[in-house]
Protein backbone atom coordinates (compact mmCIF):
# COMPACT_ATOMS: atom_id res chain seq x y z
CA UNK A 1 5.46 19.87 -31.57
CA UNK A 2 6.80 23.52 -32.15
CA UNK A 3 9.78 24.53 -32.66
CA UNK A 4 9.79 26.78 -29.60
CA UNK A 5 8.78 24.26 -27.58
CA UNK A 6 12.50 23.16 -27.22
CA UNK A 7 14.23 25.85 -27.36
CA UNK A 8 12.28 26.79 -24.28
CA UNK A 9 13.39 23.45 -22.90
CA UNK A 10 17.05 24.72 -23.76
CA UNK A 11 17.00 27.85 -22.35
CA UNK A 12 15.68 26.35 -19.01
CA UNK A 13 18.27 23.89 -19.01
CA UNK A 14 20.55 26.85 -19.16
CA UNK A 15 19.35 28.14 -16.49
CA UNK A 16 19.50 25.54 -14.44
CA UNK A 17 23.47 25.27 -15.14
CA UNK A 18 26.33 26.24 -13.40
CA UNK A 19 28.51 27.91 -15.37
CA UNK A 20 29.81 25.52 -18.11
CA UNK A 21 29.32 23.84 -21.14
CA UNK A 22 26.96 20.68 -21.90
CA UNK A 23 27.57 17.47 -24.36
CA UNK A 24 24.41 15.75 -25.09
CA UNK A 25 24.36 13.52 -27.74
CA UNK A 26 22.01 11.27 -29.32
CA UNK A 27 21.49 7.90 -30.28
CA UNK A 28 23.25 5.69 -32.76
CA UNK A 29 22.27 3.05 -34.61
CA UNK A 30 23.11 -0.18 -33.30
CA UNK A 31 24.59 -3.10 -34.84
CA UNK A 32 22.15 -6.39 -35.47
CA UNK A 33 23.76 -8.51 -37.59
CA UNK A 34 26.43 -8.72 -41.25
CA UNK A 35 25.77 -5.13 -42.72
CA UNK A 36 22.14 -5.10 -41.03
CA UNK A 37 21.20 -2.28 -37.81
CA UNK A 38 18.26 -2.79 -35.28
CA UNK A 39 15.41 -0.21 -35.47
CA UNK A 40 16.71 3.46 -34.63
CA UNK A 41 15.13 4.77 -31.38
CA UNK A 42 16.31 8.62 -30.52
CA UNK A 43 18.25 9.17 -26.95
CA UNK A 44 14.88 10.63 -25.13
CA UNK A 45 17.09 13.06 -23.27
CA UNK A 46 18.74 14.48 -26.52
CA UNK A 47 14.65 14.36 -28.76
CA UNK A 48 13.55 16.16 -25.59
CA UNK A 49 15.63 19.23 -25.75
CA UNK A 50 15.85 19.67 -30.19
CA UNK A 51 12.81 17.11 -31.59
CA UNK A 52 15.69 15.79 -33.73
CA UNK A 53 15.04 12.13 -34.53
CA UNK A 54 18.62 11.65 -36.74
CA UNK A 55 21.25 9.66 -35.17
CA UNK A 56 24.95 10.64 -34.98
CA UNK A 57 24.02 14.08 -33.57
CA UNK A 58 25.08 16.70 -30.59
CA UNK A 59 23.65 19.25 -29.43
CA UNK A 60 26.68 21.61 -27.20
CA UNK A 61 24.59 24.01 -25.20
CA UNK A 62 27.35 26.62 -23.52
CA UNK A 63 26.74 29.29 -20.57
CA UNK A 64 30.17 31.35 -20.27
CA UNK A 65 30.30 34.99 -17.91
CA UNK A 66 26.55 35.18 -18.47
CA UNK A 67 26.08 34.48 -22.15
CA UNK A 68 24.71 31.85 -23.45
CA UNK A 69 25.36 29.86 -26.56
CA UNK A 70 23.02 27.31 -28.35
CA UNK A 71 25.09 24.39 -30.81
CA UNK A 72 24.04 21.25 -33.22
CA UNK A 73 26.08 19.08 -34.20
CA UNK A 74 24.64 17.02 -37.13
CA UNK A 75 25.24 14.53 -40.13
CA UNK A 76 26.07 16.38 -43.35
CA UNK A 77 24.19 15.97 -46.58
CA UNK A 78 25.51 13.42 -48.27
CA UNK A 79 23.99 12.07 -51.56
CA UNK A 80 24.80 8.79 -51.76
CA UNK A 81 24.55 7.98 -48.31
CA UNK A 82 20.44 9.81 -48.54
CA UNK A 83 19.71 7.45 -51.63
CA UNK A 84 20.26 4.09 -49.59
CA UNK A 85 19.45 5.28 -45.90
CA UNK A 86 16.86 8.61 -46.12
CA UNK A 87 17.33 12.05 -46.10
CA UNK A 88 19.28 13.96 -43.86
CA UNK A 89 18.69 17.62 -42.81
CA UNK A 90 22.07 18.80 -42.90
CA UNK A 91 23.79 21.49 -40.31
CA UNK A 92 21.92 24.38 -42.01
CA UNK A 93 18.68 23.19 -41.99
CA UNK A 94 18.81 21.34 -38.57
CA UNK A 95 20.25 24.67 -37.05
CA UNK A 96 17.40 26.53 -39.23
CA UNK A 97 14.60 24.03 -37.67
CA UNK A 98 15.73 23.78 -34.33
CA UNK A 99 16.80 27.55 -33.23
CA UNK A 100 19.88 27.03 -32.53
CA UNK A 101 22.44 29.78 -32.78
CA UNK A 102 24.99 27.54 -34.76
CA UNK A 103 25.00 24.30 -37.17
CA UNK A 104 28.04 22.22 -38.26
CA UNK A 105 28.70 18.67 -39.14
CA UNK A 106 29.08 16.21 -36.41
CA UNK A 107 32.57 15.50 -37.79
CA UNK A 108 34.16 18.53 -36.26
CA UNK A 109 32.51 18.13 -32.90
CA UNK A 110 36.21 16.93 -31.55
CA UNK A 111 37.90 20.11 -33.51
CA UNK A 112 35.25 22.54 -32.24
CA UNK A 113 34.84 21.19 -28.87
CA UNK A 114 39.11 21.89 -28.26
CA UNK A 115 37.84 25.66 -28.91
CA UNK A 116 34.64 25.55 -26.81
CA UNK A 117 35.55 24.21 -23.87
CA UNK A 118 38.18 26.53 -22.43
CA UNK A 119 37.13 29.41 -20.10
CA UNK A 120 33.83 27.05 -18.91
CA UNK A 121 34.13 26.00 -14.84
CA UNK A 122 32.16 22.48 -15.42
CA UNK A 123 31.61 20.38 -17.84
CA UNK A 124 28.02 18.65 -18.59
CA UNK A 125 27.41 14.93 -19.75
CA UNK A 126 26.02 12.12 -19.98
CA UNK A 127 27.37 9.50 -17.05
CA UNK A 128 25.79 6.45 -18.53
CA UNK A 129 24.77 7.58 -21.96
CA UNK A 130 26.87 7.96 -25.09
CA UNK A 131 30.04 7.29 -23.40
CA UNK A 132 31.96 7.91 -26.12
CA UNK A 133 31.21 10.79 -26.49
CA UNK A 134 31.85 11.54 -22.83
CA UNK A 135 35.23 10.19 -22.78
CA UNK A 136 36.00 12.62 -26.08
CA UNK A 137 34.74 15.63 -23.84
CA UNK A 138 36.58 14.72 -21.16
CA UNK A 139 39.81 13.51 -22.88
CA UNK A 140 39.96 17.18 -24.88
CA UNK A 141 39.05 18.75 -21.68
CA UNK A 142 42.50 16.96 -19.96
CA UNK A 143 44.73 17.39 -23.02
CA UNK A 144 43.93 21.15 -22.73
CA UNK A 145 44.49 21.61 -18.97
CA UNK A 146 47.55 20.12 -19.16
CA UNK A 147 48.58 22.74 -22.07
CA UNK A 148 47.09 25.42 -19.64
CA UNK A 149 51.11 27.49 -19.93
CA UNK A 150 49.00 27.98 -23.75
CA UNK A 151 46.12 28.64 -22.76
CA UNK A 152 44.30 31.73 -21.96
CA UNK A 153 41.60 30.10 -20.51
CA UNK A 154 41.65 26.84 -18.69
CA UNK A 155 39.60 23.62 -19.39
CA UNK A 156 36.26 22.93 -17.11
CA UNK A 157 37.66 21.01 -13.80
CA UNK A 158 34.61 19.75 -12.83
CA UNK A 159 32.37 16.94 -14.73
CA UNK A 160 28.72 16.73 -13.75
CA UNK A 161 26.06 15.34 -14.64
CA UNK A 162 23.45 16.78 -17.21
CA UNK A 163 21.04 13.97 -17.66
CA UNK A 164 19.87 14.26 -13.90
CA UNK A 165 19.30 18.18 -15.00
CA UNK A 166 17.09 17.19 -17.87
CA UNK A 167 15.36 13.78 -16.52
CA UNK A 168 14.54 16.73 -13.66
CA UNK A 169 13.01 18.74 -16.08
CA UNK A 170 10.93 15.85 -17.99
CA UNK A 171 9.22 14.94 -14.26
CA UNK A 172 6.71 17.76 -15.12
CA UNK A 173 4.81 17.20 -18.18
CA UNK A 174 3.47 20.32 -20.85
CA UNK A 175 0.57 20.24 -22.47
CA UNK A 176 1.59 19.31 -25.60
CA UNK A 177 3.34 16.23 -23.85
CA UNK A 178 0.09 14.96 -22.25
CA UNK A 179 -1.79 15.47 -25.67
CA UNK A 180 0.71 13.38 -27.44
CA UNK A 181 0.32 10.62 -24.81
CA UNK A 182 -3.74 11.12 -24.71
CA UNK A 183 -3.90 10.60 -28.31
CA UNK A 184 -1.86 7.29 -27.87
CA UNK A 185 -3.94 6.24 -25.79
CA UNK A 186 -7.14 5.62 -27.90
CA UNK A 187 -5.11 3.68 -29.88
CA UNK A 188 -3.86 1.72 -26.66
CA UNK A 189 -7.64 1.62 -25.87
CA UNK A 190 -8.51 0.23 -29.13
CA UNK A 191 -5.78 -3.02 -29.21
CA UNK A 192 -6.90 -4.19 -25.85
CA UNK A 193 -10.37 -4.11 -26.84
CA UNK A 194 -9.60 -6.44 -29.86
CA UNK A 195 -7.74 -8.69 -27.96
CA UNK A 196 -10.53 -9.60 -25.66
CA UNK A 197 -12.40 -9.86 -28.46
CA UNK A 198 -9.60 -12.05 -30.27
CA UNK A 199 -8.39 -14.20 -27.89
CA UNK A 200 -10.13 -17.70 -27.16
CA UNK A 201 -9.06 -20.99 -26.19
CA UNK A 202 -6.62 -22.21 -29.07
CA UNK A 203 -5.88 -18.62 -30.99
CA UNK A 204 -2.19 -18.44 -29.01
CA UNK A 205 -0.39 -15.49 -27.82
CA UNK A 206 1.73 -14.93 -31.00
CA UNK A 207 -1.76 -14.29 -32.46
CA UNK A 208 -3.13 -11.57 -29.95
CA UNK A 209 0.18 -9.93 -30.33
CA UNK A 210 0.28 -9.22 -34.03
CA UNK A 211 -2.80 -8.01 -33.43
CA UNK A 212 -2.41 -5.35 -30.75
CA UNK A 213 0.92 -4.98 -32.89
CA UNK A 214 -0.80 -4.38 -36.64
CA UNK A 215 -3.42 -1.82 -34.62
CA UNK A 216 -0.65 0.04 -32.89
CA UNK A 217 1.04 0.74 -36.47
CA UNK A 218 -2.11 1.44 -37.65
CA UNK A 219 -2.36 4.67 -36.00
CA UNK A 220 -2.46 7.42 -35.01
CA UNK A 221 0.43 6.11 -33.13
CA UNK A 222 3.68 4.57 -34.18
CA UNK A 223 4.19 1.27 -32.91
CA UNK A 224 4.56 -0.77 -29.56
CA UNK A 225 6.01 1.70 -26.48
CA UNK A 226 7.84 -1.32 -25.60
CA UNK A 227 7.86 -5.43 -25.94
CA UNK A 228 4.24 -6.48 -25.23
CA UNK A 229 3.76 -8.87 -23.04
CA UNK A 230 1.03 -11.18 -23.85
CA UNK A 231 1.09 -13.83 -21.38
CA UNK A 232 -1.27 -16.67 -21.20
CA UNK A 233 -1.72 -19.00 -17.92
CA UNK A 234 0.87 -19.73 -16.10
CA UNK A 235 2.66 -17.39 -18.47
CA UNK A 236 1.73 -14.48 -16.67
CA UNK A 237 3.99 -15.35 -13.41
CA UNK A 238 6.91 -14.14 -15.52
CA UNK A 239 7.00 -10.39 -15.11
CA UNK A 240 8.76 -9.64 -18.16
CA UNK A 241 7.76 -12.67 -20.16
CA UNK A 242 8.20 -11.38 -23.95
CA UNK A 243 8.18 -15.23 -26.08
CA UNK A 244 4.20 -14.42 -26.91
CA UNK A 245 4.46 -18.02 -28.43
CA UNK A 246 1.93 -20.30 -26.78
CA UNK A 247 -1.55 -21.48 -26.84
CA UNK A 248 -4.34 -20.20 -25.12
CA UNK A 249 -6.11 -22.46 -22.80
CA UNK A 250 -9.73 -22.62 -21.61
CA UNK A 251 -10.11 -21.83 -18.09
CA UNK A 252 -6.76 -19.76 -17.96
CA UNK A 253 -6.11 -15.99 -17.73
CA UNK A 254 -4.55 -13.66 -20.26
CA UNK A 255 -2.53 -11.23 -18.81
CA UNK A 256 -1.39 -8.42 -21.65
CA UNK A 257 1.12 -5.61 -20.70
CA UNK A 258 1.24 -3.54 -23.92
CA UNK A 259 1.07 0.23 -25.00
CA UNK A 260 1.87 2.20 -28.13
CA UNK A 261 3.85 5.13 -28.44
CA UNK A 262 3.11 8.47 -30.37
CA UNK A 263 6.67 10.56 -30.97
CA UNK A 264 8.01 8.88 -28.64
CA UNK A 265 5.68 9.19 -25.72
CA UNK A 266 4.52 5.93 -24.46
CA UNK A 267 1.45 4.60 -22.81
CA UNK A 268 1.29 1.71 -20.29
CA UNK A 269 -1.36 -0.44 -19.90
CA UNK A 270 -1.87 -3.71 -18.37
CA UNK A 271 -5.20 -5.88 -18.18
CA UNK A 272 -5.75 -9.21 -17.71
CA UNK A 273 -9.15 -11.67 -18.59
CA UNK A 274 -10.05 -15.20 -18.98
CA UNK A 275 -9.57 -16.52 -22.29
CA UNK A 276 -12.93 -18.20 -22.25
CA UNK A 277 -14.79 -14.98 -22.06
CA UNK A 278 -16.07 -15.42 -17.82
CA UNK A 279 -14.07 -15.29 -14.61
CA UNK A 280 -14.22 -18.38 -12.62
CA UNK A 281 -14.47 -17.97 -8.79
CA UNK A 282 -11.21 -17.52 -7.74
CA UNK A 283 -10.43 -15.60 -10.58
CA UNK A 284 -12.52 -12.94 -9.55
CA UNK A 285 -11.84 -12.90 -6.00
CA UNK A 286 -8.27 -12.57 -6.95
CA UNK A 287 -8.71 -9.94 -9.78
CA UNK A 288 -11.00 -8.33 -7.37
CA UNK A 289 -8.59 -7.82 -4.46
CA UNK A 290 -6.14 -6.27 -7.21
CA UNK A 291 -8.55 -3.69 -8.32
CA UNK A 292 -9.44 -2.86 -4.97
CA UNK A 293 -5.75 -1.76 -3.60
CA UNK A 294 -5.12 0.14 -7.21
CA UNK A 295 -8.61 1.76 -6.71
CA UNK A 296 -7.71 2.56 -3.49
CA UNK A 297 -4.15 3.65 -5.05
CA UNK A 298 -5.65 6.23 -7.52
CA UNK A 299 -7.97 8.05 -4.80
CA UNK A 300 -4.36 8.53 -3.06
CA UNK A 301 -3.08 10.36 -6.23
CA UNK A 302 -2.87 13.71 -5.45
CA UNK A 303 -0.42 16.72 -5.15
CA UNK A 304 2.07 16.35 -2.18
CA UNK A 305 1.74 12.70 -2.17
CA UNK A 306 4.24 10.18 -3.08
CA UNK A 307 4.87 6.88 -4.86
CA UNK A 308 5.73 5.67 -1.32
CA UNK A 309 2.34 6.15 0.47
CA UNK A 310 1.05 4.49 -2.49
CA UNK A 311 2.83 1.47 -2.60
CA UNK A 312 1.84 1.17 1.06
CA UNK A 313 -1.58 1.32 0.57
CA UNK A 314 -1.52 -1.39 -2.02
CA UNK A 315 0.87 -3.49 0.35
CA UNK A 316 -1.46 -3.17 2.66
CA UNK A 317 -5.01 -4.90 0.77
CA UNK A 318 -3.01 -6.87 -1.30
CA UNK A 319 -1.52 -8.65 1.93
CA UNK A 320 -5.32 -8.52 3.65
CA UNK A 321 -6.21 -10.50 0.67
CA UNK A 322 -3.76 -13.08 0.72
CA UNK A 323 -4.57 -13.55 4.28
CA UNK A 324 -8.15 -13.58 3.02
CA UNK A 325 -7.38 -16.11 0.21
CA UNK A 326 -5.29 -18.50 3.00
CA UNK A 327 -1.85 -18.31 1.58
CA UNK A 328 -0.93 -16.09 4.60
CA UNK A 329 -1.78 -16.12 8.00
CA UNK A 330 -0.96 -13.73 11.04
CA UNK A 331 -1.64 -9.97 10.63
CA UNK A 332 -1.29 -7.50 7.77
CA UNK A 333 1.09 -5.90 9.86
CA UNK A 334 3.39 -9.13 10.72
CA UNK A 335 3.56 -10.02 7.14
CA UNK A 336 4.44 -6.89 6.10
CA UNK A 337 7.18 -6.12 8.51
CA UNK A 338 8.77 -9.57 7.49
CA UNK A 339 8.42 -8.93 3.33
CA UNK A 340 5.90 -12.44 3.32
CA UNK A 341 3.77 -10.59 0.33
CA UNK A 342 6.73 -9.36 -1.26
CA UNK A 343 6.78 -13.35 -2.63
CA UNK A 344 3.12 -12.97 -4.42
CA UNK A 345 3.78 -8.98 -5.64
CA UNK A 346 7.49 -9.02 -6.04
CA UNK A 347 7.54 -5.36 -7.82
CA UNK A 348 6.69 -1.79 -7.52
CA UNK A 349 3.33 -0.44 -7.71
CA UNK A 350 4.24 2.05 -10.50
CA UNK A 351 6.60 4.24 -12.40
CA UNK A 352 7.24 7.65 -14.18
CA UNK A 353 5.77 7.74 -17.62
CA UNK A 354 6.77 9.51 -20.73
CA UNK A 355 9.73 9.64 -23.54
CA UNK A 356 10.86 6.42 -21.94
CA UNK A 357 8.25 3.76 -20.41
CA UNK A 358 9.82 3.68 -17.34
CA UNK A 359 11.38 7.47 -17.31
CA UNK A 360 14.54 7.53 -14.98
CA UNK A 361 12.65 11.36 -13.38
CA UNK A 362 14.07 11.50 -9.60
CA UNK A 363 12.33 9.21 -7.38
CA UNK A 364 13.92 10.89 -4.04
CA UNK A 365 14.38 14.72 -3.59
CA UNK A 366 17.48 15.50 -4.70
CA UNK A 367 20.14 15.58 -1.61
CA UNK A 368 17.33 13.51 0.69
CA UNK A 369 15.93 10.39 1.09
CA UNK A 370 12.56 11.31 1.24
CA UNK A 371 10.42 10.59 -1.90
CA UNK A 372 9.43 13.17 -4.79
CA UNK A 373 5.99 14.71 -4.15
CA UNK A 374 3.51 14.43 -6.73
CA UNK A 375 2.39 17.71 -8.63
CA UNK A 376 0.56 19.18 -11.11
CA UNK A 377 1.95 17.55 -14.83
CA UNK A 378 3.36 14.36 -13.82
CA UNK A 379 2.52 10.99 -14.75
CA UNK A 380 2.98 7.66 -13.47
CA UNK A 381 1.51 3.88 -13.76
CA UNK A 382 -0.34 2.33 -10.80
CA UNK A 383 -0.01 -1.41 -11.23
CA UNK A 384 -0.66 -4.10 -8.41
CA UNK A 385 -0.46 -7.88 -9.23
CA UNK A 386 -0.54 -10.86 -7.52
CA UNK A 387 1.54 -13.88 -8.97
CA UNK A 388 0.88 -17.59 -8.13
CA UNK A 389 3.56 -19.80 -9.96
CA UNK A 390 1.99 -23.74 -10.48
CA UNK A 391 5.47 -25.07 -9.42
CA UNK A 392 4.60 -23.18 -5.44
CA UNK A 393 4.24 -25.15 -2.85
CA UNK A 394 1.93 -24.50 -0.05
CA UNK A 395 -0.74 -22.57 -1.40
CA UNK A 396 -4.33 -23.61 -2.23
CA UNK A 397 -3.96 -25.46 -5.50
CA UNK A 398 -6.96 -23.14 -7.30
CA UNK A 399 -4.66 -20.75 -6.87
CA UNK A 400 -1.83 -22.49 -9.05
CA UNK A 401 -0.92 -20.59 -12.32
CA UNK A 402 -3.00 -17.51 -12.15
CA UNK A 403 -0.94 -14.29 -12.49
CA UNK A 404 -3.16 -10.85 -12.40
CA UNK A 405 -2.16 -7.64 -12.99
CA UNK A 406 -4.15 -4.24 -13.77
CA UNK A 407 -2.70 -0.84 -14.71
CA UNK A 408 -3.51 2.45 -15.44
CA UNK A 409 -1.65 5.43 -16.42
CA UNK A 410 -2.45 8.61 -13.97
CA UNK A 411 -1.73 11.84 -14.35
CA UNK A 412 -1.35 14.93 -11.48
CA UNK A 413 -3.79 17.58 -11.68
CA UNK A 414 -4.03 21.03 -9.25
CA UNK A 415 -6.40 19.25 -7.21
CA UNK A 416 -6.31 15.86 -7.68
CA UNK A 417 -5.97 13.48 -11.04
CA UNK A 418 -7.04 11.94 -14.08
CA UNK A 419 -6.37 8.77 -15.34
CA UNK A 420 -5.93 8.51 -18.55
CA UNK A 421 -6.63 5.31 -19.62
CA UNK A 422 -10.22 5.01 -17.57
CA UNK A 423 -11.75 4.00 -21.12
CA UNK A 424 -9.91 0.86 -21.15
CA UNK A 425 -12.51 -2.40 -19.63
CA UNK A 426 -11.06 -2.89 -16.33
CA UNK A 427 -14.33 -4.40 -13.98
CA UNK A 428 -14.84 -7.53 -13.97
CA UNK A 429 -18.14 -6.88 -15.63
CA UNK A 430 -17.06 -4.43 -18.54
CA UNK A 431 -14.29 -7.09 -19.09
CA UNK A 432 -16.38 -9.77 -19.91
CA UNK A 433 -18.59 -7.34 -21.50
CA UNK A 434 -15.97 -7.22 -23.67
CA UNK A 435 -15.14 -10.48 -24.79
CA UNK A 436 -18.11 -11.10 -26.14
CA UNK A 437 -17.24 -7.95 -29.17
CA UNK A 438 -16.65 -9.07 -32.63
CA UNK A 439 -12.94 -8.87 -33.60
CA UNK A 440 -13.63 -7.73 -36.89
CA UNK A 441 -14.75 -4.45 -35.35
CA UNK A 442 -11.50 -3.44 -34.71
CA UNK A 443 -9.77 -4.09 -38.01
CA UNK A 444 -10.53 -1.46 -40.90
């Protein structure tokens, strides 16, 4: 991405500010285990607005009597430090890189933030993010006020909140955002492909995993969005079920929830087939029903429609087909009004996509209750699924242990959408099309 790219994002913030002064800080690393860290992942809110991928950094954007002032807070150089961890850019060259109007080391963020924050009205951070470095804003911020018979100009009063400013912001999604995420996606495209080619009765989840793992790496993207979930049988009743450590079985389902990531944007993609290559019966009535209310889901995606109308609509077939398939009985309407389908598709029918998997943009309009209307740039998942633990009672026993899920990643055009992840095999007939493909197509 360019340069200008964020400090347009910057400047916007700005804008959007009362007057005041805004800490945003980034990640750190966090502690695994002995002298050992976990992998590094950047705060999305803080990569968003500089690009910056180095931890232990702030970024101290300031808007005082109608000027504006642009700070980075950074790591210094620091030789020894570079020759066992990796370079670091350094104040200069971070400031240089990033626009800013000012670089220093993030070890005098405490001294310099005692002379930035007088004469500001409110002061910006993060509620639930970097807390420390929250509490140091607003400790300074209360030591000073109650020096105010020193001071010329008082402390900020008022703490807000600047991530619901930015996560605002990120709802809408530039060009160069969607590309990133596009080119993601033929990767994603490519690791679901090979598992249906890969997976078979005894190859086991672990298996299918390091697979879709090795081919995310590969590139053009940069690794797993999130924990795949590769989810065999019965398996795939567990929403979040991340162990990837069992066989496959002959006659069962593979659900896989997996998506790689390309600077940070992430892709979403769920799709689930039998292991032996053909859907049995029920299988495809099931998987079937699904596709129909997310089909019927995506036709609904549209400018000044909501999340809300579509998770109706896909409450609505799902519940006609478990009426359909027995397990319920009464009308759609009954069942809905009393939650009965909320047992068999327990979650959401989709979220905002982005920096984060699931990224916290507003879901309401902000000071309402009514839900955020789609427009042009945004970009959500659409993802029914219908769940059928074995250990149920009263349900038809070929129902027991099949878990299906399907789901796309859409994105809001001026008169409609586009979803960006149609390549992936999602009929029942370009799904076992695809089983039949020669895993070793997908490996060099």
């Amino acid at each position: 991405m360019s340069e200008n790219i964020y400090n347009t994002r910057r400047k916007k913030l700005l804008e959007m500010m009362d007057d005041g002064i805004a800490v945003i800080a980034s990640a750190v690393y966090q502690h695994k285990s002995n002298d050992t860290e976990f992998p590094f992942r950047q705060n999305s809110n803080f990569r968003y607005l500089t690009g910056l991928t180095e931890a232990d950094s702030a970024l101290v954007l300031s808007k005082k009597n109608g000027k504006t002032k642009q700070i980075l807070f950074v790591r210094p150089k620091d030789p020894i430090a570079e020759m066992w961890a990796g370079k670091r850019l350094g104040p200069d060259k971070a400031a240089e890189l990033t626009e800013v109007d000012e670089g220093y080391s993030i070890n005098d963020l405490e001294e310099k933030l005692e002379e930035l924050l007088p004469g500001h009205e409110n002061l910006y951070v993060h509620l639930s993010e970097r807390t420390d470095i929250a509490d140091m804003a607003r400790k300074i911020s209360a030591s000073l006020f109650h020096k105010k018979r020193a001071q010329k100009e008082l402390p900020p009063a008022t703490i807000k909140n600047v991530g619901a400013l930015v996560e605002r912001m990120r709802l809408i999604k530039d060009e160069t955002e969607i590309a990133q995420m596009r080119e993601a996606m033929i990767v994603t495209d490519k690791a679901h492909r090979a598992a249906m080619a890969l997976a078979k009765p005894g190859v086991t989840e672990q298996e299918v995993n390091a697979l879709m793992m090795y081919l995310f790496s590969k590139g053009p993207s940069q690794g797993s969005a999130y924990d795949n979930i590769v989810a065999g049988g019965n398996n795939a009743c567990i929403l979040h079920y991340i162990k990837n450590d069992e066989p496959l079985n002959s006659g069962d389902l593979l659900l896989i929830d997996a998506g790689s990531e390309l600077n940070g944007y992430a892709t979403d993609i769920t799709r689930t087939f039998p292991v032996s290559g053909t859907f049995t019966g029920i299988q495809k009535e099931v998987y079937n029903i699904i596709l129909d209310s997310q089909i019927a889901a995506i036709e609904l995606s549209k400018p000044g429609n909501n999340s809300k109308m579509l998770h109706a609509k896909v409450s609505e077939i799902l519940t006609q087909g478990l009426i359909d398939l027995k397990v319920l009985s009464g009308s759609v309407e009954e069942n809905i009004a009393k939650d009965n389908h909320r047992k068999f598709f327990p979650h959401g029918t989709g979220h905002w996509l982005g920096l984060d998997v699931h990224d916290q943009n507003p879901y309401l309009v902000e000071g309402t209750n009514e839900p955020t209307p789609f427009e042009k740039g945004v970009i959500f998942t659409i993802e029914p699924g219908l769940y059928f633990p074995k250990e149920l009672d009263n349900i038809p026993e070929e129902l027991k242990g099949i878990g299906i899920r399907t789901e796309d990643n859409i994105l809001i055009t001026a008169d409609g959408h586009e979803n960006l992840s149609h390549m992936i095999p999602k009929t029942v007939e370009e799904i076992e099309e695809a089983c039949k493909q020669d895993v070793k197509d997908f490996l060099f």
